[in-house]
Protein backbone atom coordinates (compact mmCIF):
# COMPACT_ATOMS: atom_id res chain seq x y z
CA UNK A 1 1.62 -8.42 -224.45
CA UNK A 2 -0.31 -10.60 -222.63
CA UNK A 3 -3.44 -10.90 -224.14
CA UNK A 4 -6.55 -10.51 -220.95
CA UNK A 5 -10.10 -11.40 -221.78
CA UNK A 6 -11.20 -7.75 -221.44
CA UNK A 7 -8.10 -5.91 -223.03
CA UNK A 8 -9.87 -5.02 -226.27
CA UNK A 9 -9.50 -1.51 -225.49
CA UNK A 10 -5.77 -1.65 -224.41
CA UNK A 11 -2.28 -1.27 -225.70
CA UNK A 12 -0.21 -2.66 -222.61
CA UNK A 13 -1.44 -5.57 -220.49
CA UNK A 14 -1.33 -4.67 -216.98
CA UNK A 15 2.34 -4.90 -214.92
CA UNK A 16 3.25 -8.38 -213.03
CA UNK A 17 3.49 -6.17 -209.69
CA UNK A 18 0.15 -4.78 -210.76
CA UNK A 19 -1.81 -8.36 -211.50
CA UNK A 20 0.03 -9.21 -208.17
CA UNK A 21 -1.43 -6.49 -206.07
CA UNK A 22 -4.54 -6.67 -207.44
CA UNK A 23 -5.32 -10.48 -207.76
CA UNK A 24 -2.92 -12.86 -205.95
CA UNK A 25 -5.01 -12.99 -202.56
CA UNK A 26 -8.11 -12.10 -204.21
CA UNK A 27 -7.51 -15.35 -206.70
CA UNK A 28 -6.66 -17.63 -203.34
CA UNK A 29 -9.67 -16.32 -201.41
CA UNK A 30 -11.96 -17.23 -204.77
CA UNK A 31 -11.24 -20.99 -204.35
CA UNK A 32 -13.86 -20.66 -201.59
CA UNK A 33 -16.73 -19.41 -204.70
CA UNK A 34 -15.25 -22.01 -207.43
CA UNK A 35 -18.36 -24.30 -206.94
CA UNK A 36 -21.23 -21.19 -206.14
CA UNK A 37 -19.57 -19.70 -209.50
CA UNK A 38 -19.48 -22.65 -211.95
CA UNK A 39 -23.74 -23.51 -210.46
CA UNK A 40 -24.04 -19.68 -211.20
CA UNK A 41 -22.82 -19.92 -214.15
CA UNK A 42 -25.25 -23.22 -215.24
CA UNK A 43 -27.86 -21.15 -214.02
CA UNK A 44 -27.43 -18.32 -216.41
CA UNK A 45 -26.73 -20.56 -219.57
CA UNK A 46 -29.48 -22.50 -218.79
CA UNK A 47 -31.39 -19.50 -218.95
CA UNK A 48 -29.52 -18.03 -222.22
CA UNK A 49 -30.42 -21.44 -223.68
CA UNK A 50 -34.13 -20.94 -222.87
CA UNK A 51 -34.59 -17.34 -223.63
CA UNK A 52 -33.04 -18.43 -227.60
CA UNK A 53 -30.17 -16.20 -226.73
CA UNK A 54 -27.94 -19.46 -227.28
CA UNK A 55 -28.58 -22.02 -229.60
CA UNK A 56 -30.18 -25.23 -228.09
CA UNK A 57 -25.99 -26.85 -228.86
CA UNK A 58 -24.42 -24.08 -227.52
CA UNK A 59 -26.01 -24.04 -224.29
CA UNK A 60 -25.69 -27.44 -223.83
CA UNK A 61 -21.85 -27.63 -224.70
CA UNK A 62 -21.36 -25.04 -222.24
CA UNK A 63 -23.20 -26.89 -220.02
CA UNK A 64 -21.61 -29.86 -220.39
CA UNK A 65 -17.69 -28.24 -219.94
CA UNK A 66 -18.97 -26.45 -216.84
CA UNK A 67 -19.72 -30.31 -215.32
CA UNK A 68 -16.46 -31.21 -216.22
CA UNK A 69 -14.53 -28.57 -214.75
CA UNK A 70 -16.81 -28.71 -211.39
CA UNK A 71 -15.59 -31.98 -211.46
CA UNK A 72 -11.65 -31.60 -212.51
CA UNK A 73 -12.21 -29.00 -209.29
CA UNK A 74 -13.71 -31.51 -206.70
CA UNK A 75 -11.20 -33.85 -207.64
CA UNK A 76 -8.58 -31.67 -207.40
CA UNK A 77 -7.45 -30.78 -210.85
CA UNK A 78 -8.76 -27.18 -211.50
CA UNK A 79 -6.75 -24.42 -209.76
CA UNK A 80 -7.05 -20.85 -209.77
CA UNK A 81 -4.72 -19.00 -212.07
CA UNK A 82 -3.80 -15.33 -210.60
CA UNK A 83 -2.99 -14.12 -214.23
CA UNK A 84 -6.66 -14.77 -215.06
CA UNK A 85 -7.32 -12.33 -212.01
CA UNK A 86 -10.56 -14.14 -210.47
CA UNK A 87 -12.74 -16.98 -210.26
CA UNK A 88 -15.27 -16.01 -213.17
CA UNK A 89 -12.26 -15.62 -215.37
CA UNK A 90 -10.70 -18.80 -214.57
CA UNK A 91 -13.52 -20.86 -215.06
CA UNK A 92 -14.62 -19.06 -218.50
CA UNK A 93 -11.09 -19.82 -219.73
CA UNK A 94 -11.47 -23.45 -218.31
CA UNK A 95 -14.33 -23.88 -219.90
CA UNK A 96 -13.32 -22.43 -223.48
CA UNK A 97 -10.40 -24.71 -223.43
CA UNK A 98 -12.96 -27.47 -223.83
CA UNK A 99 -15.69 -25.91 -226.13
CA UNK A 100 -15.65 -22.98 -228.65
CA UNK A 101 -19.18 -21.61 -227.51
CA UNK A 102 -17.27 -20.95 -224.37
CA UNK A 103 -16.75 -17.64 -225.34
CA UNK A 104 -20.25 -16.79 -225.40
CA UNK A 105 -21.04 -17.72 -221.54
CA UNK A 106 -20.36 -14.37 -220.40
CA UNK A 107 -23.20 -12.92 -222.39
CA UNK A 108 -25.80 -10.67 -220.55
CA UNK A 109 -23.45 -11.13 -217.23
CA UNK A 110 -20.95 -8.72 -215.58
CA UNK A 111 -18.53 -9.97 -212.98
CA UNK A 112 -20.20 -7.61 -211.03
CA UNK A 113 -23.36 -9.33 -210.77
CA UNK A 114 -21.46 -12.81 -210.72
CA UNK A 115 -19.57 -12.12 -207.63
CA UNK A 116 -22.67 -10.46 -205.70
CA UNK A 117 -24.53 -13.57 -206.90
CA UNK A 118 -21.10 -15.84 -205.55
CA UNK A 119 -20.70 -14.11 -202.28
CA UNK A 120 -24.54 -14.69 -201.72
CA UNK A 121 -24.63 -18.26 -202.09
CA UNK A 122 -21.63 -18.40 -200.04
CA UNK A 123 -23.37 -16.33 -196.94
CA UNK A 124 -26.76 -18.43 -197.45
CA UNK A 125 -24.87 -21.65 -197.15
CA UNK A 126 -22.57 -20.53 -193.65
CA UNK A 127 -25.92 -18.85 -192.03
CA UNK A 128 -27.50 -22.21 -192.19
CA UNK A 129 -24.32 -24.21 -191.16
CA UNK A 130 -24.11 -22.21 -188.10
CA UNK A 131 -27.60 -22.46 -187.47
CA UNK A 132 -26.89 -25.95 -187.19
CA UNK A 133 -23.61 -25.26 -184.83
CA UNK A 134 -25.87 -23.14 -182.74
CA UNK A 135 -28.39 -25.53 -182.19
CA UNK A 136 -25.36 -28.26 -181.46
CA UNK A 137 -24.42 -25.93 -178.88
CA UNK A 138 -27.82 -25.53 -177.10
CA UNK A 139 -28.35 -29.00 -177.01
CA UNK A 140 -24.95 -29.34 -175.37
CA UNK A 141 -26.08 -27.03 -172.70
CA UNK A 142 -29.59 -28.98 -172.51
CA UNK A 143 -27.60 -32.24 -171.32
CA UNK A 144 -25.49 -30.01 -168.93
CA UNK A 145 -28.13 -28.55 -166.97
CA UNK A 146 -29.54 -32.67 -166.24
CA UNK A 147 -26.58 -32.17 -163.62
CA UNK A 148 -28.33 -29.32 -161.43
CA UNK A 149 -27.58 -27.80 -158.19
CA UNK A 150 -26.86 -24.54 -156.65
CA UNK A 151 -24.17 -22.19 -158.20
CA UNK A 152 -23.00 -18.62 -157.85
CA UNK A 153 -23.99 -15.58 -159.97
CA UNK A 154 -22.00 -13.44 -160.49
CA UNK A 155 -21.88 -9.60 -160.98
CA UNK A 156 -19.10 -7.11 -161.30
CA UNK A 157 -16.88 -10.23 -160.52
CA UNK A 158 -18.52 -10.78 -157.22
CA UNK A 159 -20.76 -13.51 -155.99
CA UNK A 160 -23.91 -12.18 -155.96
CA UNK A 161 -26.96 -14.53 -155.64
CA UNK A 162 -27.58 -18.26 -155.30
CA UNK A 163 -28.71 -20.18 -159.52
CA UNK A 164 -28.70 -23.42 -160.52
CA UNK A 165 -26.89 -25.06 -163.11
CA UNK A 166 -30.01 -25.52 -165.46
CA UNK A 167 -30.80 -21.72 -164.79
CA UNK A 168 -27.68 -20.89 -166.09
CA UNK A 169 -27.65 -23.15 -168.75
CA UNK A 170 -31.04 -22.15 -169.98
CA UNK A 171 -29.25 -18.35 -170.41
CA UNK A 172 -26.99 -19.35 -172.54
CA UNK A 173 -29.94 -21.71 -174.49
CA UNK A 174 -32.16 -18.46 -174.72
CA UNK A 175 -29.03 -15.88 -175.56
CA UNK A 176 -28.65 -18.05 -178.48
CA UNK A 177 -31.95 -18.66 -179.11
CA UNK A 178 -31.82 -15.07 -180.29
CA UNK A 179 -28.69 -15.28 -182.91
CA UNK A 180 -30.61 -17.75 -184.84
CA UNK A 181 -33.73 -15.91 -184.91
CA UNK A 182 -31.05 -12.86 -186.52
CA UNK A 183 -29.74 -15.50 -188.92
CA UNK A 184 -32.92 -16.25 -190.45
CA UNK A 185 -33.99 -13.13 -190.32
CA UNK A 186 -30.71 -11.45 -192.15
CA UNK A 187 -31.25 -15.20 -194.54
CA UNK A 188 -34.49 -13.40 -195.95
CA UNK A 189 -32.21 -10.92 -197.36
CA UNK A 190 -29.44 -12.71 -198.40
CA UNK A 191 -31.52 -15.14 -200.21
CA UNK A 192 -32.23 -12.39 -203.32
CA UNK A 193 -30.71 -13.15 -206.55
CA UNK A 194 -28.62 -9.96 -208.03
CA UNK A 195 -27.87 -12.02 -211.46
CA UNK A 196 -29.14 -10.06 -214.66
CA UNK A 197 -28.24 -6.67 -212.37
CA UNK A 198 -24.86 -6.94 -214.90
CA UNK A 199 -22.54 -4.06 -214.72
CA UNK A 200 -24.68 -1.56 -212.91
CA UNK A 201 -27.59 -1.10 -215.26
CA UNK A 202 -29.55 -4.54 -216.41
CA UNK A 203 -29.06 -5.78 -219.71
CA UNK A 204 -30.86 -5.05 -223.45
CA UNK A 205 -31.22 -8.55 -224.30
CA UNK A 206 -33.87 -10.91 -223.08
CA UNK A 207 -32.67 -12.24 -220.12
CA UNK A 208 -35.43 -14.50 -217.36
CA UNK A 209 -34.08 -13.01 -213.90
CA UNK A 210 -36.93 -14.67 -212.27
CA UNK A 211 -35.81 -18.16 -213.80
CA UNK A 212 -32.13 -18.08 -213.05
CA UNK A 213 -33.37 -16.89 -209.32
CA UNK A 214 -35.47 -20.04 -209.58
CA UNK A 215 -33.14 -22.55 -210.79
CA UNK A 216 -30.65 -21.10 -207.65
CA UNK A 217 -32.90 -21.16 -205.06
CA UNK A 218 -34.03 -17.79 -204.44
CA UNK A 219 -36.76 -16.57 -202.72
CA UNK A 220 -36.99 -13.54 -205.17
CA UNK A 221 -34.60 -11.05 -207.43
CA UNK A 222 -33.22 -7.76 -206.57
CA UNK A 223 -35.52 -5.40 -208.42
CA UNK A 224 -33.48 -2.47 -209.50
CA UNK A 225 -30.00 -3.54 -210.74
CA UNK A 226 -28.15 -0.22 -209.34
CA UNK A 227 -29.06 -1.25 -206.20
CA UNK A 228 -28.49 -4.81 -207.07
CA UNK A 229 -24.65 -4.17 -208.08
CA UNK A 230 -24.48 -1.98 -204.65
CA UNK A 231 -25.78 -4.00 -202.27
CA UNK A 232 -22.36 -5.84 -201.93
CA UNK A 233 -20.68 -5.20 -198.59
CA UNK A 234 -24.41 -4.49 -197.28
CA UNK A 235 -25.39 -8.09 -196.67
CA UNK A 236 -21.57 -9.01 -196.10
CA UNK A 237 -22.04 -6.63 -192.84
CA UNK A 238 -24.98 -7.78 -191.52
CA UNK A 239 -23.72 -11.31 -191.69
CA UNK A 240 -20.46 -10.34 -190.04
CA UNK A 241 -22.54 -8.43 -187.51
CA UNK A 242 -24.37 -12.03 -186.84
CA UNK A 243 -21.21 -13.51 -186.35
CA UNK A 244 -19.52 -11.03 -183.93
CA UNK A 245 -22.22 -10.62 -181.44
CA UNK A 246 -22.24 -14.79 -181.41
CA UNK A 247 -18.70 -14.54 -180.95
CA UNK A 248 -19.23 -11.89 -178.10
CA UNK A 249 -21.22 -14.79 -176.54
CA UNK A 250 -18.69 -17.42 -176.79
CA UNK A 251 -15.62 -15.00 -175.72
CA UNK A 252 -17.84 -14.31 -172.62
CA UNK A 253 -18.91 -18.27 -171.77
CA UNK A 254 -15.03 -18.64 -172.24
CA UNK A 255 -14.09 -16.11 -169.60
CA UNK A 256 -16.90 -17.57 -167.41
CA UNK A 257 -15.27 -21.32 -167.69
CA UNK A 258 -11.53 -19.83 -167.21
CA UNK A 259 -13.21 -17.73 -164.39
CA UNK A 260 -15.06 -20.84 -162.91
CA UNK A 261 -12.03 -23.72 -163.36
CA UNK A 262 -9.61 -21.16 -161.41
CA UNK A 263 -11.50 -21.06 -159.31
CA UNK A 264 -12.28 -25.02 -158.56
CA UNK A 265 -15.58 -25.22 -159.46
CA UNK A 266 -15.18 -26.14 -163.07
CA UNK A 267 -12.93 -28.81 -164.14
CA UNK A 268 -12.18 -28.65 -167.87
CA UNK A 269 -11.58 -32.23 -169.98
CA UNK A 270 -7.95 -32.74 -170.79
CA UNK A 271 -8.92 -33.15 -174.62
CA UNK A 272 -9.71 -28.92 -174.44
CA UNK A 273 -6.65 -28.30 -172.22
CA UNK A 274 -2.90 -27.86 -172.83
CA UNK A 275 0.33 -27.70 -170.51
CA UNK A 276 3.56 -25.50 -170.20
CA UNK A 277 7.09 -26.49 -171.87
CA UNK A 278 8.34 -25.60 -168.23
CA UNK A 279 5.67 -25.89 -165.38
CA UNK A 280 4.83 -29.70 -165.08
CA UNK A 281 1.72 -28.02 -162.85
CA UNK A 282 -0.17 -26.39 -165.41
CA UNK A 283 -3.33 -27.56 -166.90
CA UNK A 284 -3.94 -23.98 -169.79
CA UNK A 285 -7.28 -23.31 -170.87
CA UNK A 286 -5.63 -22.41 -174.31
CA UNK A 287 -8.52 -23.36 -176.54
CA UNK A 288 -11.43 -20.83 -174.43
CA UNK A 289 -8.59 -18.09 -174.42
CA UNK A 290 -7.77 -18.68 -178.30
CA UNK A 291 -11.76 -18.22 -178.75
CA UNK A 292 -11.65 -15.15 -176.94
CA UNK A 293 -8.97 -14.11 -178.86
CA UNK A 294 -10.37 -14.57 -182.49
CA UNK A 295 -13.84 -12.73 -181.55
CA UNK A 296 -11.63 -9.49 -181.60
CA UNK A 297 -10.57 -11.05 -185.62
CA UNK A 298 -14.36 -11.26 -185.62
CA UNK A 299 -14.71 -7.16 -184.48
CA UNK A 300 -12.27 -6.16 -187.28
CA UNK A 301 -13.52 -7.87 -190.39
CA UNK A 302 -16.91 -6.43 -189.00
CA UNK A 303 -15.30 -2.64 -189.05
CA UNK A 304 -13.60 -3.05 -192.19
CA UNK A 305 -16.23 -3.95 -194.19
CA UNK A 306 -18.33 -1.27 -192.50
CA UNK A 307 -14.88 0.82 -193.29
CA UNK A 308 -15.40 -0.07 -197.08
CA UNK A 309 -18.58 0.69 -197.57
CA UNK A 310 -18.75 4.12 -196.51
CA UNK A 311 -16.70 5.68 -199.62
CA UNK A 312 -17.88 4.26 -202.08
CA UNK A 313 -20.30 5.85 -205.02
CA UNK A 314 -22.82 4.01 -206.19
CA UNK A 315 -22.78 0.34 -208.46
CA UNK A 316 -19.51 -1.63 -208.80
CA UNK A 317 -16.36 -0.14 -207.02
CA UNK A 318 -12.94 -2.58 -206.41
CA UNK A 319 -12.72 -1.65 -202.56
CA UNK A 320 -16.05 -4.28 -202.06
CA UNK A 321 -13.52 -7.13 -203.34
CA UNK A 322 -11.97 -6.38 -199.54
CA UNK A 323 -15.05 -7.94 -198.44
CA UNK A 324 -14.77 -11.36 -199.21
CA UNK A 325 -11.63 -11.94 -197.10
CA UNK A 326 -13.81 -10.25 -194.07
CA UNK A 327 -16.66 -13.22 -194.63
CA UNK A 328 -14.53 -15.80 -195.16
CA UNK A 329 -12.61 -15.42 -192.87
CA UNK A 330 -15.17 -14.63 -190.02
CA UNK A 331 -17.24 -17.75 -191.32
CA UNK A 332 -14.75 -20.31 -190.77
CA UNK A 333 -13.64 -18.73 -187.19
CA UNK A 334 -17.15 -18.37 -186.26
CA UNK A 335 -17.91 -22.63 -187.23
CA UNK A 336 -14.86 -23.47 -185.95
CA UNK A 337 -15.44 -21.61 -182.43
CA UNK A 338 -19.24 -23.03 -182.28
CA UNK A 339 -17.93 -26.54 -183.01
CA UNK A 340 -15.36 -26.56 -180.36
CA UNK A 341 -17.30 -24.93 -177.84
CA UNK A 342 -20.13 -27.71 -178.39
CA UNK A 343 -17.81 -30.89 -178.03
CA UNK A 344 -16.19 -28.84 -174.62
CA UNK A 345 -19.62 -27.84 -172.97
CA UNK A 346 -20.33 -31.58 -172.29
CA UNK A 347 -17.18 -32.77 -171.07
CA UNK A 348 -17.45 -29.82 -168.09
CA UNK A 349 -17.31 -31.34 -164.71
CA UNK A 350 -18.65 -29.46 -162.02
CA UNK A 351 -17.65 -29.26 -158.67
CA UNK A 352 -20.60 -29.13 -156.17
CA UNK A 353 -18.50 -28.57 -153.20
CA UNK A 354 -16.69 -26.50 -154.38
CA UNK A 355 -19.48 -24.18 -155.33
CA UNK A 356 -21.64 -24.02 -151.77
CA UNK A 357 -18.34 -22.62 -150.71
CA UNK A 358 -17.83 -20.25 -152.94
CA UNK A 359 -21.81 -19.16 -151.87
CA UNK A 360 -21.02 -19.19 -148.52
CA UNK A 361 -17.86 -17.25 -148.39
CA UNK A 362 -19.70 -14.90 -151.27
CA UNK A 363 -22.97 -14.50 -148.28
CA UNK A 364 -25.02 -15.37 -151.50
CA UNK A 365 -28.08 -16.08 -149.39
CA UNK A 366 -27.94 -12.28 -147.90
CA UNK A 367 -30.15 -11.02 -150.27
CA UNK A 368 -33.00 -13.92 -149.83
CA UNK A 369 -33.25 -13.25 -145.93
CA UNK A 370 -33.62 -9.17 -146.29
CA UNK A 371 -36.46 -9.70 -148.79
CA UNK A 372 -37.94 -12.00 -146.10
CA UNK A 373 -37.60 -9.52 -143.40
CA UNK A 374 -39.55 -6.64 -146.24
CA UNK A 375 -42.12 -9.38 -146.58
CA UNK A 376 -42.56 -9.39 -142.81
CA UNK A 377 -43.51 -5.87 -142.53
CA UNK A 378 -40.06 -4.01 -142.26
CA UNK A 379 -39.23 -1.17 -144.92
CA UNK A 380 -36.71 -3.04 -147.85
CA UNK A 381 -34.11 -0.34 -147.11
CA UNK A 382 -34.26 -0.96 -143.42
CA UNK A 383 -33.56 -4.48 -143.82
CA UNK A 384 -31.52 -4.03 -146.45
CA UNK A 385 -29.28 -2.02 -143.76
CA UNK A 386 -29.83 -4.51 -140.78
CA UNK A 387 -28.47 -7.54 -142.97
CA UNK A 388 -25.79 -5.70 -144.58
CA UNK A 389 -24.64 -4.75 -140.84
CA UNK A 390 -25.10 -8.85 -140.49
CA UNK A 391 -23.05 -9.57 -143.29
CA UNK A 392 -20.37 -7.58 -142.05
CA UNK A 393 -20.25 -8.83 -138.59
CA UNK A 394 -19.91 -12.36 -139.56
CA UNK A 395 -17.20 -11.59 -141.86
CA UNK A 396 -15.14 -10.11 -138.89
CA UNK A 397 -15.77 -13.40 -137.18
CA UNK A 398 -15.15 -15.57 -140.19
CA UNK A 399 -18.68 -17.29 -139.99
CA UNK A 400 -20.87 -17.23 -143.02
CA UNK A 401 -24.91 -17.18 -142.93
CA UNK A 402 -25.49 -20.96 -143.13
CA UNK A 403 -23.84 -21.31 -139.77
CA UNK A 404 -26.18 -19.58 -138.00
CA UNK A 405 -29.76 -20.70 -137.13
CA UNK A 406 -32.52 -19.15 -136.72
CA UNK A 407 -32.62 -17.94 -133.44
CA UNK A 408 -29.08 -16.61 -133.96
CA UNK A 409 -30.20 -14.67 -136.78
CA UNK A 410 -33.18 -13.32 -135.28
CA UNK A 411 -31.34 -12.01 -132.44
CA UNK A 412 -28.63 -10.40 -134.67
CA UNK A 413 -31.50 -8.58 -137.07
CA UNK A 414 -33.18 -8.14 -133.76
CA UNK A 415 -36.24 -9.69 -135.11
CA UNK A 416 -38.68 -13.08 -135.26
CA UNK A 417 -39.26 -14.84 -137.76
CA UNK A 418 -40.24 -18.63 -137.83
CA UNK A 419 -37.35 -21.28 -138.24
CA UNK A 420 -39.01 -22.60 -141.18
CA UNK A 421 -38.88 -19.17 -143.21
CA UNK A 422 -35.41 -18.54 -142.12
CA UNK A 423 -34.23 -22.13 -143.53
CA UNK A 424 -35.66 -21.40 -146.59
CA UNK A 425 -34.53 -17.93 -146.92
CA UNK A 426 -30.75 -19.01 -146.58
CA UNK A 427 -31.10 -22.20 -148.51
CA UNK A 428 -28.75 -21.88 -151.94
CA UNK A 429 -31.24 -23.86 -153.87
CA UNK A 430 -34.19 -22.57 -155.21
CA UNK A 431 -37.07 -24.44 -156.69
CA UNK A 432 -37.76 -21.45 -159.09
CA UNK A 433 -34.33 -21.44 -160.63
CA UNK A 434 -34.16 -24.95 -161.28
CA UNK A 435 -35.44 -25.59 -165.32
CA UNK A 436 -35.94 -28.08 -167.78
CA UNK A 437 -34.33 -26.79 -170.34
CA UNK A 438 -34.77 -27.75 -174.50
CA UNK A 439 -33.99 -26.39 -177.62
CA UNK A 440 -36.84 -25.54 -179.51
CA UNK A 441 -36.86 -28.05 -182.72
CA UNK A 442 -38.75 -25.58 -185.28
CA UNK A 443 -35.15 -24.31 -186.71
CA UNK A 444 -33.84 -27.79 -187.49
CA UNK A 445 -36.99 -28.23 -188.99
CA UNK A 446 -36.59 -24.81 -190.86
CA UNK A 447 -32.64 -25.13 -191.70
CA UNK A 448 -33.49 -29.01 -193.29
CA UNK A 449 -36.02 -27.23 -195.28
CA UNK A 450 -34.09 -24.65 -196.77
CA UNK A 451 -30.80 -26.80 -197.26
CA UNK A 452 -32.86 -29.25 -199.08
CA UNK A 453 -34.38 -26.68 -201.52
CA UNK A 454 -30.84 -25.64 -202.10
CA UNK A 455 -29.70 -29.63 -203.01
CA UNK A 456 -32.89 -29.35 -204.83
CA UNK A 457 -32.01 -26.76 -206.94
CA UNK A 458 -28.32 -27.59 -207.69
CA UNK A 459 -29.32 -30.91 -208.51
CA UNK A 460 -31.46 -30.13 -211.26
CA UNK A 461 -28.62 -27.79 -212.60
CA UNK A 462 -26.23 -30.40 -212.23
């Protein structure tokens, strides 16, 4: 029989169909933790080496084939076997190829605490790249609102008020304002090192958690190594809620854009467009409905991983190995979605025109002038009543508000109010809702300083 690396205790080696089942995709999906396992790895021998668990050679032997096979992997030459079953067993194989003492880097380790420790470097490193994407965004929405003038709100579909460009720009800079504050705050707890947690229970031999946490990066270690081995799928979760409610956000600024451009008042660059194999008319807005498309991918690796973790007893169970697919996959749909979405935002044109008629046949204004008749003495719901009555008058006649002056509406609302009110009352732009919008720089400043600890750190191991 094929001979595995933990079959001590076994007479048959486990089917083809079985191996298949168990580690085909999970082998493919581990070429995403090939570097975060052999750094891992250096970490912990490192730390055998110092503690005297390894001899001074060993250690550095060991050391020395993990180097190489980090670099047969970046250039291409170190792939994944699926009969080795996963990542940590590929590269302990690779690396015993080269050097005897190989054999000895699993010491004081489980591949429980190896993949936590994988999947955690993984999650640290895509919460700080889309930081970054965020930030890219919000600065593309910045330079958008330098174009302002009046625009439709909307609610329930309906125009409902007069904005501004930079008003609504600034939503979307403050909505996501709020997913970075979740990433760092969710980083704080990703950034805990479960190594030395080992199969469920710690380990009898000397091990430095605190050093190998060090030498990784890490703010600190999980304390109790139960909890260590079952936090997996915990932090996966959180990170995957992260990424669904920004993809929420970026489903709904797509609808908004398809909304707006069918409208006329948006005109999307032909770079984010597509055509039809028949209509020689059509100009698609493929890319914004493809992003509103994967958030629902988004949704369900969110659910399953929520799905996995609720059966499960505690320390290492297989099911969590379902969650890597979930992050992965939700990671690169979630950076790819942010990056698009911040080369489209700037290429929007908008169509002024377009949108003062869209106020005007929306009577966007209608809400202005009955707040002007309350602050004039008469009770809101009165004058919520006479300009409603307005409102549907001029619709019968096809006129709209701005057609109207002042005397006109007085006479309608049977009331009198001065010119100079009523012009500013049904004016579509506002003073107040016009913004100067930034991004605030302290993340940039806080993601540079936490990617550079991590280069730090890797570059001393390496």
């Amino acid at each position: 029989m094929k001979k595995m690396l933990w079959g001590g205790a076994f007479e048959k080696a486990p089917k083809d169909a079985v191996l298949e089942y168990m580690s085909k995709e999970n082998a493919e999906l581990d070429s995403y933790l090939i570097k975060y396992d052999i750094l891992g790895s250096l970490a912990h021998v490192k730390m055998l080496g110092e503690q005297k668990i390894l001899a001074k050679n060993e250690a550095e032997e060991i050391s020395k084939s993990l180097k190489q096979v980090l670099y047969d992997y970046e250039n291409g030459k170190f792939k994944l076997d699926i009969k080795l079953e996963d990542v940590h067993m590929n590269v302990e194989s690779a690396v015993s190829a080269i050097t005897p003492f190989g054999k000895k880097m699993h010491t004081a380790r489980s591949r429980n605490d190896q993949v936590n420790l994988d999947m955690r470097l993984l999650m640290r490193d895509a919460l700080l790249d889309v930081a970054e994407l965020i930030i890219k965004l919000q600065k593309a929405f910045a330079g958008l609102a330098k174009k302002d003038f009046a625009m439709p709100a909307y609610t329930h579909t309906r125009v409902a008020q007069p904005i501004t460009v930079s008003f609504w720009c600034e939503s979307y800079v403050q909505s996501l304002e709020r997913d970075i504050e979740r990433i760092f705050d969710a980083y704080k707890r990703v950034n805990k090192s479960p190594l030395g947690a080992c199969a469920i229970s710690g380990t009898s031999w000397n091990i430095n958690r605190k050093y190998t946490a060090e030498l990784l990066g890490f703010e600190s270690v999980l304390e109790n190594e139960m909890d260590a081995i079952g936090s997996r799928g915990e932090m996966e979760a959180e990170v995957l809620f992260i990424f669904a409610e920004l993809m929420a956000k970026l489903s709904r600024f797509a609808e908004e854009i398809i909304w707006f451009s069918e409208k006329g008042m948006v005109v999307l660059d032909d770079a984010y467009s597509t055509g039809s194999s028949i209509m020689p008319n059509k100009k698609n807005p493929d890319v914004l409905e493809l992003v509103k498309g994967r958030c629902g991918r988004v949704y369900g690796n969110l659910v399953h991983v929520l799905t996995v973790q609720k059966g499960l007893m505690g320390g290492h169970n297989a099911d969590t190995q379902e969650t890597k697919f979930a992050v992965m996959s939700a990671s690169d749909i979630v950076k790819q979605s942010l990056g698009i979405m911040g080369e489209l935002v700037p290429g929007l044109e908008f169509d002024e025109e377009e949108m003062k008629e869209e106020l005007k046949k929306g009577y966007a204004n209608a809400t202005e002038l009955a707040d002007l008749l309350a602050m004039n003495g008469i009770p809101f719901r009165e004058a919520h009543e006479k300009v409603g009555k307005m409102v549907a008058q001029l619709a019968k006649q096809g006129r709209h508000i701005e057609d109207m002056n002042a005397e006109e509406i007085n006479a309608m609302l049977g009331v009198e109010l001065s010119s100079e009110s009523v012009s500013n009352a049904i004016a579509f732009k506002k003073e107040r809702l016009s913004r100067k919008v930034s991004v605030d720089e302290k993340w940039e400043k806080m993601i540079k300083e936490k990617q550079e600890k991590i280069v730090d750190a890797f570059n001393k191991l390496l």
